[in-house]
C-alpha atoms as a PDB file:
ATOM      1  CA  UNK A   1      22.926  58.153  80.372  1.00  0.00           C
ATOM      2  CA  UNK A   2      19.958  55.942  80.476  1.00  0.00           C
ATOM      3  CA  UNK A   3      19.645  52.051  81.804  1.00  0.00           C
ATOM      4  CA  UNK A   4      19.507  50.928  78.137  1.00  0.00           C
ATOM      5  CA  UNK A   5      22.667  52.652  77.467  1.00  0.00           C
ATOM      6  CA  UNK A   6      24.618  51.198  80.835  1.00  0.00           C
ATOM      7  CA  UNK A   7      23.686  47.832  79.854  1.00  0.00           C
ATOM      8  CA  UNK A   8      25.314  48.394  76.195  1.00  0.00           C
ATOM      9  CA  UNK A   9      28.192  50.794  77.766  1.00  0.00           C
ATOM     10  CA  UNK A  10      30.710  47.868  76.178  1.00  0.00           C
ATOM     11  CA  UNK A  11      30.690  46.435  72.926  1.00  0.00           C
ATOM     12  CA  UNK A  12      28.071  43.463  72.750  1.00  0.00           C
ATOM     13  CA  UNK A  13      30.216  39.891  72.523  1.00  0.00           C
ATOM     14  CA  UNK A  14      28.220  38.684  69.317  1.00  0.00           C
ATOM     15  CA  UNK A  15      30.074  41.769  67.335  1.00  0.00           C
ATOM     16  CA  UNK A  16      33.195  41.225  66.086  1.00  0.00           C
ATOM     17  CA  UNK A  17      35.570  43.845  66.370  1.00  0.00           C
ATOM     18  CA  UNK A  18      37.887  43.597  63.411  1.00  0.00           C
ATOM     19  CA  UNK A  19      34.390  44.362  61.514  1.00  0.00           C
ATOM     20  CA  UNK A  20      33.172  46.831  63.203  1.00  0.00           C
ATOM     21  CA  UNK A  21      33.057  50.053  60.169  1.00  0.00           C
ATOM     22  CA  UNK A  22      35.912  52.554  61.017  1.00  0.00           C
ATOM     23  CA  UNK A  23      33.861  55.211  60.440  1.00  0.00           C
ATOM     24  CA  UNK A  24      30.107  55.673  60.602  1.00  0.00           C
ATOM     25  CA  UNK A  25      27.802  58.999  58.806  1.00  0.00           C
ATOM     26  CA  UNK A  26      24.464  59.120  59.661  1.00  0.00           C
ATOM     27  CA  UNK A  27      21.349  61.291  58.491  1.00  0.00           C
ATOM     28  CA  UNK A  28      19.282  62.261  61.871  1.00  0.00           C
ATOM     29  CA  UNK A  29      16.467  62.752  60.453  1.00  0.00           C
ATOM     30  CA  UNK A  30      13.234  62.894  62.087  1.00  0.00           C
ATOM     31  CA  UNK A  31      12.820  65.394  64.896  1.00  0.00           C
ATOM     32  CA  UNK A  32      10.012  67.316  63.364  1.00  0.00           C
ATOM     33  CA  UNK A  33       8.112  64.337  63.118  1.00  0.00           C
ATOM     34  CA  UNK A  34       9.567  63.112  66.664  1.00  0.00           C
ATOM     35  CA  UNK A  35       7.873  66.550  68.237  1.00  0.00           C
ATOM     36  CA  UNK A  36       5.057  65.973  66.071  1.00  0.00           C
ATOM     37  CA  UNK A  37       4.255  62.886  67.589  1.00  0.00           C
ATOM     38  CA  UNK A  38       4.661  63.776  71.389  1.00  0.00           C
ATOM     39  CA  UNK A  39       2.220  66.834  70.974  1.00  0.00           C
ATOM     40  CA  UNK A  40       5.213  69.380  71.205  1.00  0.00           C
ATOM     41  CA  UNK A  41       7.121  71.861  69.319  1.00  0.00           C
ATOM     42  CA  UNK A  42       9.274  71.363  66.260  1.00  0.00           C
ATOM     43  CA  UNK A  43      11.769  73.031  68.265  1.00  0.00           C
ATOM     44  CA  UNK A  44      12.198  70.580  71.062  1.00  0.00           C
ATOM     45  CA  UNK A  45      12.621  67.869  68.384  1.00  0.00           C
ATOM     46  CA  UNK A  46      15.843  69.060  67.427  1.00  0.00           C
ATOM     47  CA  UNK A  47      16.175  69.477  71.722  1.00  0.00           C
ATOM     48  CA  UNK A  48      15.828  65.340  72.087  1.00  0.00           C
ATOM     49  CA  UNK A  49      18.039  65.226  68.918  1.00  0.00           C
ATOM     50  CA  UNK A  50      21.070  66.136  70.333  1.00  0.00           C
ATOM     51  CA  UNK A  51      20.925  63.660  73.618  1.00  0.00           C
ATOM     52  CA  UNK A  52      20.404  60.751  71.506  1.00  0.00           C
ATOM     53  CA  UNK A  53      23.570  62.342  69.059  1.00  0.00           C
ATOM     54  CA  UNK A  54      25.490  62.869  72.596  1.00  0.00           C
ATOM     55  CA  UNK A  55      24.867  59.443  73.691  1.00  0.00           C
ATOM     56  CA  UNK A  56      25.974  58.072  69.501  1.00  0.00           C
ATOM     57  CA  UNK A  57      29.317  59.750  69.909  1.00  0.00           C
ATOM     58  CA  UNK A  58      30.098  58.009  73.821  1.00  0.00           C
ATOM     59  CA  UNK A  59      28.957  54.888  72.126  1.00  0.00           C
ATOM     60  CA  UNK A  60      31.355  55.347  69.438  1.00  0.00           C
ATOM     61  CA  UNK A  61      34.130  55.772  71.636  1.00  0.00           C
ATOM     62  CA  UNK A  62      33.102  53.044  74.018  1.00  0.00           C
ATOM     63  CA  UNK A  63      32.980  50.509  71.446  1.00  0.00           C
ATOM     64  CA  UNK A  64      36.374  51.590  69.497  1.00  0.00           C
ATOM     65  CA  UNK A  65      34.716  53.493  66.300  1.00  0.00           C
ATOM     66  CA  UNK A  66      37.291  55.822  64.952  1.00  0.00           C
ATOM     67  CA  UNK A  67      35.369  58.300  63.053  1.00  0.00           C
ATOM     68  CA  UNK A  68      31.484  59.543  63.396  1.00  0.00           C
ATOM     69  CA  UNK A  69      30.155  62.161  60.462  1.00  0.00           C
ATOM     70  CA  UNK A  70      26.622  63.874  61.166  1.00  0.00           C
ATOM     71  CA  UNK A  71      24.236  65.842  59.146  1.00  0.00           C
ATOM     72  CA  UNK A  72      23.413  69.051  61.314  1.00  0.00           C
ATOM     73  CA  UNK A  73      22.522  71.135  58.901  1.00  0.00           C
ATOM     74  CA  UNK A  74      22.116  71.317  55.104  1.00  0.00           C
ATOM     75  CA  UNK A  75      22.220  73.974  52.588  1.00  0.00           C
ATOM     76  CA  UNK A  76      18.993  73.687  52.062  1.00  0.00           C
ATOM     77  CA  UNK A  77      17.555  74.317  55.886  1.00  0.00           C
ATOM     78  CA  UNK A  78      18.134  77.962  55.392  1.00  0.00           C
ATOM     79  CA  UNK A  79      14.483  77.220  53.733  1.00  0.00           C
ATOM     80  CA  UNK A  80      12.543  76.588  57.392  1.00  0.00           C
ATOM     81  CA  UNK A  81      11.073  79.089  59.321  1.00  0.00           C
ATOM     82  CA  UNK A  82      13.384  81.761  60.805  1.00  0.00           C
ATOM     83  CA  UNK A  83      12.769  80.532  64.591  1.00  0.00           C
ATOM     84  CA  UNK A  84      13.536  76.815  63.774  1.00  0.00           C
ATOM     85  CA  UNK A  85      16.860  77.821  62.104  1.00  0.00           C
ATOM     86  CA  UNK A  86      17.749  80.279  64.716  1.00  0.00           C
ATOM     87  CA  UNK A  87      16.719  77.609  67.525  1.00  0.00           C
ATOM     88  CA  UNK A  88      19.438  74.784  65.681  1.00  0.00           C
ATOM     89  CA  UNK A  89      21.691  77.431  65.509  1.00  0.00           C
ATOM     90  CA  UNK A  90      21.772  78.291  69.399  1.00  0.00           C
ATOM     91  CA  UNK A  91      21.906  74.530  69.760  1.00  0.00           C
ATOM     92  CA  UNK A  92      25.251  74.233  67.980  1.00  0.00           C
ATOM     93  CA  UNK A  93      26.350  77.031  69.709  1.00  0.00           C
ATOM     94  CA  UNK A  94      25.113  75.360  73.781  1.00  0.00           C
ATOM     95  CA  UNK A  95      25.887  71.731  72.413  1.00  0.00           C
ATOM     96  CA  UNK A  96      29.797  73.281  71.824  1.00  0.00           C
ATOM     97  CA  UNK A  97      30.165  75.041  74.772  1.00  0.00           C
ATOM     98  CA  UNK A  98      28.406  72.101  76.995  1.00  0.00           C
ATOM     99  CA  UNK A  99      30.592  69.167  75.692  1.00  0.00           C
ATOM    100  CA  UNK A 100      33.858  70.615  75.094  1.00  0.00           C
ATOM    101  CA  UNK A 101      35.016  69.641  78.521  1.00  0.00           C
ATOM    102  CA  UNK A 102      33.923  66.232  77.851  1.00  0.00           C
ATOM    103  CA  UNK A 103      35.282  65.829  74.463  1.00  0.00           C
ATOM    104  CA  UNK A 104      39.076  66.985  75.824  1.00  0.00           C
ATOM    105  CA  UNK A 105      38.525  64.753  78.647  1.00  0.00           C
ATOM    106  CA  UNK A 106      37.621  61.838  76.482  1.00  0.00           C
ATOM    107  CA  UNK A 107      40.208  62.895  74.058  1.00  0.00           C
ATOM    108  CA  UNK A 108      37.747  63.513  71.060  1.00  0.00           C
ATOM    109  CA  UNK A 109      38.432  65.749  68.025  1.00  0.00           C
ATOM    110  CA  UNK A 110      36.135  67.404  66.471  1.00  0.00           C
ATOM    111  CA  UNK A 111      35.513  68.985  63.091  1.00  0.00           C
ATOM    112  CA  UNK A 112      32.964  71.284  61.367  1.00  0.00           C
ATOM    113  CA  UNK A 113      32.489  70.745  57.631  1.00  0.00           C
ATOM    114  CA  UNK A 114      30.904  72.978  55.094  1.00  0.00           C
ATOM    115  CA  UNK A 115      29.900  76.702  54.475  1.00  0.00           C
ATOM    116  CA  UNK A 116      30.724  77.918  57.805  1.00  0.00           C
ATOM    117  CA  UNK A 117      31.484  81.626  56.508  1.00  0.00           C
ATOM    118  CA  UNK A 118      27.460  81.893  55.980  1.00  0.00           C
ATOM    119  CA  UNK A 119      27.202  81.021  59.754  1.00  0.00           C
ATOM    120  CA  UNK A 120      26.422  83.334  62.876  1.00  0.00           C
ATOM    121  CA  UNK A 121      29.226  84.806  63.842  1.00  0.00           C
ATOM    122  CA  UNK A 122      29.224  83.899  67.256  1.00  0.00           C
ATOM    123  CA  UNK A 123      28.371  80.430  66.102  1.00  0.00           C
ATOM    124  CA  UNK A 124      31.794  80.233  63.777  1.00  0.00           C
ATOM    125  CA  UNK A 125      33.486  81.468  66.619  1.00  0.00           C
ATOM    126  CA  UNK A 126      32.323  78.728  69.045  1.00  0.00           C
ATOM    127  CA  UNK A 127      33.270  76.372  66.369  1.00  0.00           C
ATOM    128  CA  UNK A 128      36.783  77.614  65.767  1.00  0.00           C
ATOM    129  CA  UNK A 129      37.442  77.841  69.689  1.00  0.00           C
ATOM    130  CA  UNK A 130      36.149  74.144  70.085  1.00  0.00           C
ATOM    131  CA  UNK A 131      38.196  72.852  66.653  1.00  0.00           C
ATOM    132  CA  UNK A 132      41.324  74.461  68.219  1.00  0.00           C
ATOM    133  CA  UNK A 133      41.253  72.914  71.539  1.00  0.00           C
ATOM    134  CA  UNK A 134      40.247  69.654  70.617  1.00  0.00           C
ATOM    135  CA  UNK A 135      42.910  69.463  67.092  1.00  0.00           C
ATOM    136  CA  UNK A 136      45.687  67.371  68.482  1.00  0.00           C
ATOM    137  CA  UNK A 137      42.866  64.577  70.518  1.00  0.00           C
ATOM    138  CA  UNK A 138      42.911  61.143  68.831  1.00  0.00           C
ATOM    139  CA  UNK A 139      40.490  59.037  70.420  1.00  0.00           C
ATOM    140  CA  UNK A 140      37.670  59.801  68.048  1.00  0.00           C
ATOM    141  CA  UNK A 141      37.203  61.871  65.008  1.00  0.00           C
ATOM    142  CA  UNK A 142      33.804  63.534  65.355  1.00  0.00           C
ATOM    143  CA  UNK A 143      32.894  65.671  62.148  1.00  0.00           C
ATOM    144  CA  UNK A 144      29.733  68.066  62.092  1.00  0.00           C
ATOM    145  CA  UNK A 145      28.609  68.907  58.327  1.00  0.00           C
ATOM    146  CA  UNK A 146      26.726  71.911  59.060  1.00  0.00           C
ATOM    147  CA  UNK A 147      25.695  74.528  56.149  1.00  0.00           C
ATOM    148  CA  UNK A 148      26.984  71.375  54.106  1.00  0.00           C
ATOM    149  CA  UNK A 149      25.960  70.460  50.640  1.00  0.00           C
ATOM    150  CA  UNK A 150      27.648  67.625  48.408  1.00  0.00           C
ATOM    151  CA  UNK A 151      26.707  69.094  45.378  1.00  0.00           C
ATOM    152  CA  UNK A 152      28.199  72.479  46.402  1.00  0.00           C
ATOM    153  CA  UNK A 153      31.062  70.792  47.443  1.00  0.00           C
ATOM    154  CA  UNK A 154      31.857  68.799  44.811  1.00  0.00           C
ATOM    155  CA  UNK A 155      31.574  72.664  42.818  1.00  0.00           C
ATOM    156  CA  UNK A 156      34.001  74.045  45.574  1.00  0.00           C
ATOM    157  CA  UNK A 157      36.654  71.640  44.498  1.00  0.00           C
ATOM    158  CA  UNK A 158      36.371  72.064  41.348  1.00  0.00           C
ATOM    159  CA  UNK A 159      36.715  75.635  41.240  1.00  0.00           C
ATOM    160  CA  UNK A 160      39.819  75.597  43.081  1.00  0.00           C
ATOM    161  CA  UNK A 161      41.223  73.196  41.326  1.00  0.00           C
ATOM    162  CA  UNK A 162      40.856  74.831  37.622  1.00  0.00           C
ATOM    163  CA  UNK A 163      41.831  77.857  39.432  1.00  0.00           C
ATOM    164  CA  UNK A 164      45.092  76.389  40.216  1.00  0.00           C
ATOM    165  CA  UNK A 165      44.996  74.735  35.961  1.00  0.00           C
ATOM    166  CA  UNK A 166      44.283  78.319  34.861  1.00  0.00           C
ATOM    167  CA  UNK A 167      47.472  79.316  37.073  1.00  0.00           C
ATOM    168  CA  UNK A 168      49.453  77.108  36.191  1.00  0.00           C
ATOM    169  CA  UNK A 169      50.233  75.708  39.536  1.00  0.00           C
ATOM    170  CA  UNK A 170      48.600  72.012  37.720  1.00  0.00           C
ATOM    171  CA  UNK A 171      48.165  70.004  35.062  1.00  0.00           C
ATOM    172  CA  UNK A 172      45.003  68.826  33.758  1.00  0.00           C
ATOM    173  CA  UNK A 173      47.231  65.572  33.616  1.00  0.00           C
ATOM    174  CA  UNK A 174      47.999  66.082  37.213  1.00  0.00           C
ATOM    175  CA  UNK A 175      44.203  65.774  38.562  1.00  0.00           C
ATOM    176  CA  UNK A 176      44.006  62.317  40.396  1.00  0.00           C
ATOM    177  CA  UNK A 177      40.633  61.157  42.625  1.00  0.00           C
ATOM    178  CA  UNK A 178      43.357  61.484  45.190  1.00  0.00           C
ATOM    179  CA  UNK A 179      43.838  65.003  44.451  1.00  0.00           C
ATOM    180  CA  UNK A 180      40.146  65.741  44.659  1.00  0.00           C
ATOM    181  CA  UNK A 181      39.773  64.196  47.558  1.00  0.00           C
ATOM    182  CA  UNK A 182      42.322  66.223  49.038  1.00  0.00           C
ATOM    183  CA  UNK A 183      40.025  69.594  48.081  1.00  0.00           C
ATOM    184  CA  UNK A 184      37.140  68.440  49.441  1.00  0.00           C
ATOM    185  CA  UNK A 185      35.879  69.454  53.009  1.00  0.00           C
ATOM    186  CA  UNK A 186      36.378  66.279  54.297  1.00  0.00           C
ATOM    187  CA  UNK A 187      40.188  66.237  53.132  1.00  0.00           C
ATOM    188  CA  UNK A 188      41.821  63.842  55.647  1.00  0.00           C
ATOM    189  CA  UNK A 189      39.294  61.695  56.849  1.00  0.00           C
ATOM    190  CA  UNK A 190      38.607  58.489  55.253  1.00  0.00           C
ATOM    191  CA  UNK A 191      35.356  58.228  53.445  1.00  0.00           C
ATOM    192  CA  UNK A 192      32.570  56.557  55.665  1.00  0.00           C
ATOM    193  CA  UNK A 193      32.098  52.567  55.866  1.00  0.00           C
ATOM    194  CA  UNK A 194      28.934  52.929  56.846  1.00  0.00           C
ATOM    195  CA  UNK A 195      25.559  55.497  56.603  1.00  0.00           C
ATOM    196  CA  UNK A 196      22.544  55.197  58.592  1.00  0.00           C
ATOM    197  CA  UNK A 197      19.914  57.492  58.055  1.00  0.00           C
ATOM    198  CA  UNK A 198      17.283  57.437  59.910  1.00  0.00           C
ATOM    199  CA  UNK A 199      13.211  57.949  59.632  1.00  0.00           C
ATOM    200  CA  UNK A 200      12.559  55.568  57.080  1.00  0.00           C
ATOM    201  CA  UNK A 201      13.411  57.878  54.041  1.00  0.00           C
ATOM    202  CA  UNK A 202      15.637  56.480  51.230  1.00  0.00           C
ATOM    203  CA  UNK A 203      18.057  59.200  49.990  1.00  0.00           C
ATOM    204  CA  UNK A 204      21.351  60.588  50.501  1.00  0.00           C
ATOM    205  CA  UNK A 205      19.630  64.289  50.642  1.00  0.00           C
ATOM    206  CA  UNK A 206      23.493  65.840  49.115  1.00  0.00           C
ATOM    207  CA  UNK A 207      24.761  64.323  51.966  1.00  0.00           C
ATOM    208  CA  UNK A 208      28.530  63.359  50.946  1.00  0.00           C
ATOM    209  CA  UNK A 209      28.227  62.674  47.511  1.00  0.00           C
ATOM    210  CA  UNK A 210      31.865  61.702  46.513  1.00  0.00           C
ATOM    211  CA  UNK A 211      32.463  59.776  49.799  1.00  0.00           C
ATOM    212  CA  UNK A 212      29.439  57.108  49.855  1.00  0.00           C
ATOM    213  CA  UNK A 213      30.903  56.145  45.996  1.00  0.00           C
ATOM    214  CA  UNK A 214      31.335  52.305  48.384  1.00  0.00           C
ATOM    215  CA  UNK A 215      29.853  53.032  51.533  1.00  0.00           C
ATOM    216  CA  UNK A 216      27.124  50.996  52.770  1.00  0.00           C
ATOM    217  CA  UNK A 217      23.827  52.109  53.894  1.00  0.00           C
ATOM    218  CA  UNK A 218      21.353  51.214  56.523  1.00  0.00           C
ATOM    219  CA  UNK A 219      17.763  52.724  56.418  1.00  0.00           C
ATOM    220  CA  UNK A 220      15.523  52.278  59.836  1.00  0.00           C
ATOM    221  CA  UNK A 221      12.325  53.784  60.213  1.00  0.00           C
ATOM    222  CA  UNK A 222      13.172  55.020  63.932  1.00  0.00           C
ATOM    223  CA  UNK A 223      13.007  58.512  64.742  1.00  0.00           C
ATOM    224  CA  UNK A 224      16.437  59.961  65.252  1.00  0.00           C
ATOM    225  CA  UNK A 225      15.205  61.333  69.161  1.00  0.00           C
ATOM    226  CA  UNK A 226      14.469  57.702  69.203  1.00  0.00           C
ATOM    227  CA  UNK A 227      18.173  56.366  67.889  1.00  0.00           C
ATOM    228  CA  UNK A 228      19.474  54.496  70.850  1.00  0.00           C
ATOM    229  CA  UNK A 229      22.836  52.692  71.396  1.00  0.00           C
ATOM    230  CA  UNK A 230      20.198  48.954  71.035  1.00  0.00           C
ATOM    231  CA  UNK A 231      19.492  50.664  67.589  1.00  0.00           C
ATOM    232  CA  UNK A 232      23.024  51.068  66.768  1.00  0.00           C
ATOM    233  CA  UNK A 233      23.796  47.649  67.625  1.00  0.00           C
ATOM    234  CA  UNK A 234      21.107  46.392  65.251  1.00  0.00           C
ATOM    235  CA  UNK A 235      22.901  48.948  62.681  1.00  0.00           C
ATOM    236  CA  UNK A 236      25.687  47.155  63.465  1.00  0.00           C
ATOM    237  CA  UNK A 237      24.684  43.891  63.267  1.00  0.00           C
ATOM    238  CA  UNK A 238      23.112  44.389  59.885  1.00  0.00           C
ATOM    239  CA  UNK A 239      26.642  46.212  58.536  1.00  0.00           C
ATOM    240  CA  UNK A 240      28.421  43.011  59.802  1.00  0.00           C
ATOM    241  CA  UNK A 241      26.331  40.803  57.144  1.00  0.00           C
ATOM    242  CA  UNK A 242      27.105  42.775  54.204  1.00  0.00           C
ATOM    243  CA  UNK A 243      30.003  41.475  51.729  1.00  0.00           C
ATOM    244  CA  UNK A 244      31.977  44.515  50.634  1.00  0.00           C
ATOM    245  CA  UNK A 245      33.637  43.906  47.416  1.00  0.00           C
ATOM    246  CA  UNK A 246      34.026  47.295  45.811  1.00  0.00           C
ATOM    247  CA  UNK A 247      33.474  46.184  41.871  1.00  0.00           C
ATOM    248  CA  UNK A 248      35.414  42.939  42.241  1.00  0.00           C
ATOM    249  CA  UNK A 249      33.677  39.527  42.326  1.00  0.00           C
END
């Protein structure tokens, strides 16, 4: 852990608690260009990427954030080059078997979301091993969308549910948002408060279409390696101005 984030171990006084957001997504976007930058490898981009996503997830915890949703890997990264996909991949796979210690200790769940099927096998099974052991922890929910596409989600639903019309297990009359929701990957978890993407770029990228229908978002041009807990707190700060109102006046 580094000085920066043993100064900011505890939540800062000037935020206020009751409005902190509940649950936080964020984009990490920017390793290529991170590597890039420092004369190295794509590859050890991704490598700086997960110790400042580490360090995210204790700050989380340390400062009373329920929930914390990342975008690891999209549908559309099977489209890099073999090595950089197979180099995220064995990532996952170290990052599970590394932490899960920590995360039972520090009584974190955690939860993969997406197209998992399509993933290495020994990856899935890392991921099942570390989604069983750490089901019934409540501190924190930590969710990993990985081989995860909102569009292809949104599909996914929808084919199950006219599956279940054509059936006759439902109604057309009987489809509610709240039944959706409840087919969606991220069935049980609330939908995020807050999204901070980060790398300057202004998009969602199919990154949890149906959830972010209120959520706010915070752009910074820092480079997620970069993405410290002092850039969190000026996330933070900047979520604390906003007036939600969701439609009403």
């Amino acid at each position: 852990m580094t000085t920066q984030s043993t100064e900011l171990q505890y939540l800062p006084s000037d935020l206020k608690r009751e409005l902190l957001p509940q649950h936080v997504a964020v984009i990490m976007d920017g390793n290529g260009r991170w590597a890039k930058r420092q004369g190295l490898p794509r590859i050890m981009g991704h490598q700086r990427g997960v110790d400042a996503l580490k360090d995210l997830l204790r700050c989380c915890k340390d400062w009373g954030i329920k929930a914390l949703t990342v975008y690891a890997f999209s549908t559309e990264n099977w489209k890099r080059p073999q090595k950089e996909v197979d180099f995220v991949m064995s990532l996952i796979q170290g990052f599970l078997r590394q932490e899960l210690r920590e995360m039972l200790e520090k009584n974190v769940q955690i939860q993969f979301v997406g197209n998992l099927q399509a993933l290495p096998t020994a990856v899935q099974e890392e991921i099942s091993r570390s989604m069983a052991a750490t089901k019934n922890n409540r501190s924190i929910k930590f969710t990993v969308a990985t081989n995860y596409g909102g569009r292809q989600e949104i599909l996914q639903a929808c084919r199950v549910i006219a599956q279940k019309v054509q059936e006759g297990i439902l109604r057309p009359d009987e489809i509610s948002e709240e039944l959706f929701e409840n087919h969606l990957y991220t069935a049980g978890t609330a939908d995020p408060d807050l999204l901070i993407r980060t790398s300057g770029e202004m998009r969602l990228s199919n990154f949890l279409l149906w959830q972010m229908a209120y959520g706010e978002i915070y752009i910074t041009d820092t480079l997620w390696p970069d993405f410290d807990r002092r850039e969190f707190y000026r996330a933070l700060c900047a979520y604390q101005q906003r007036e939600r109102r969701f439609g009403k006046v």
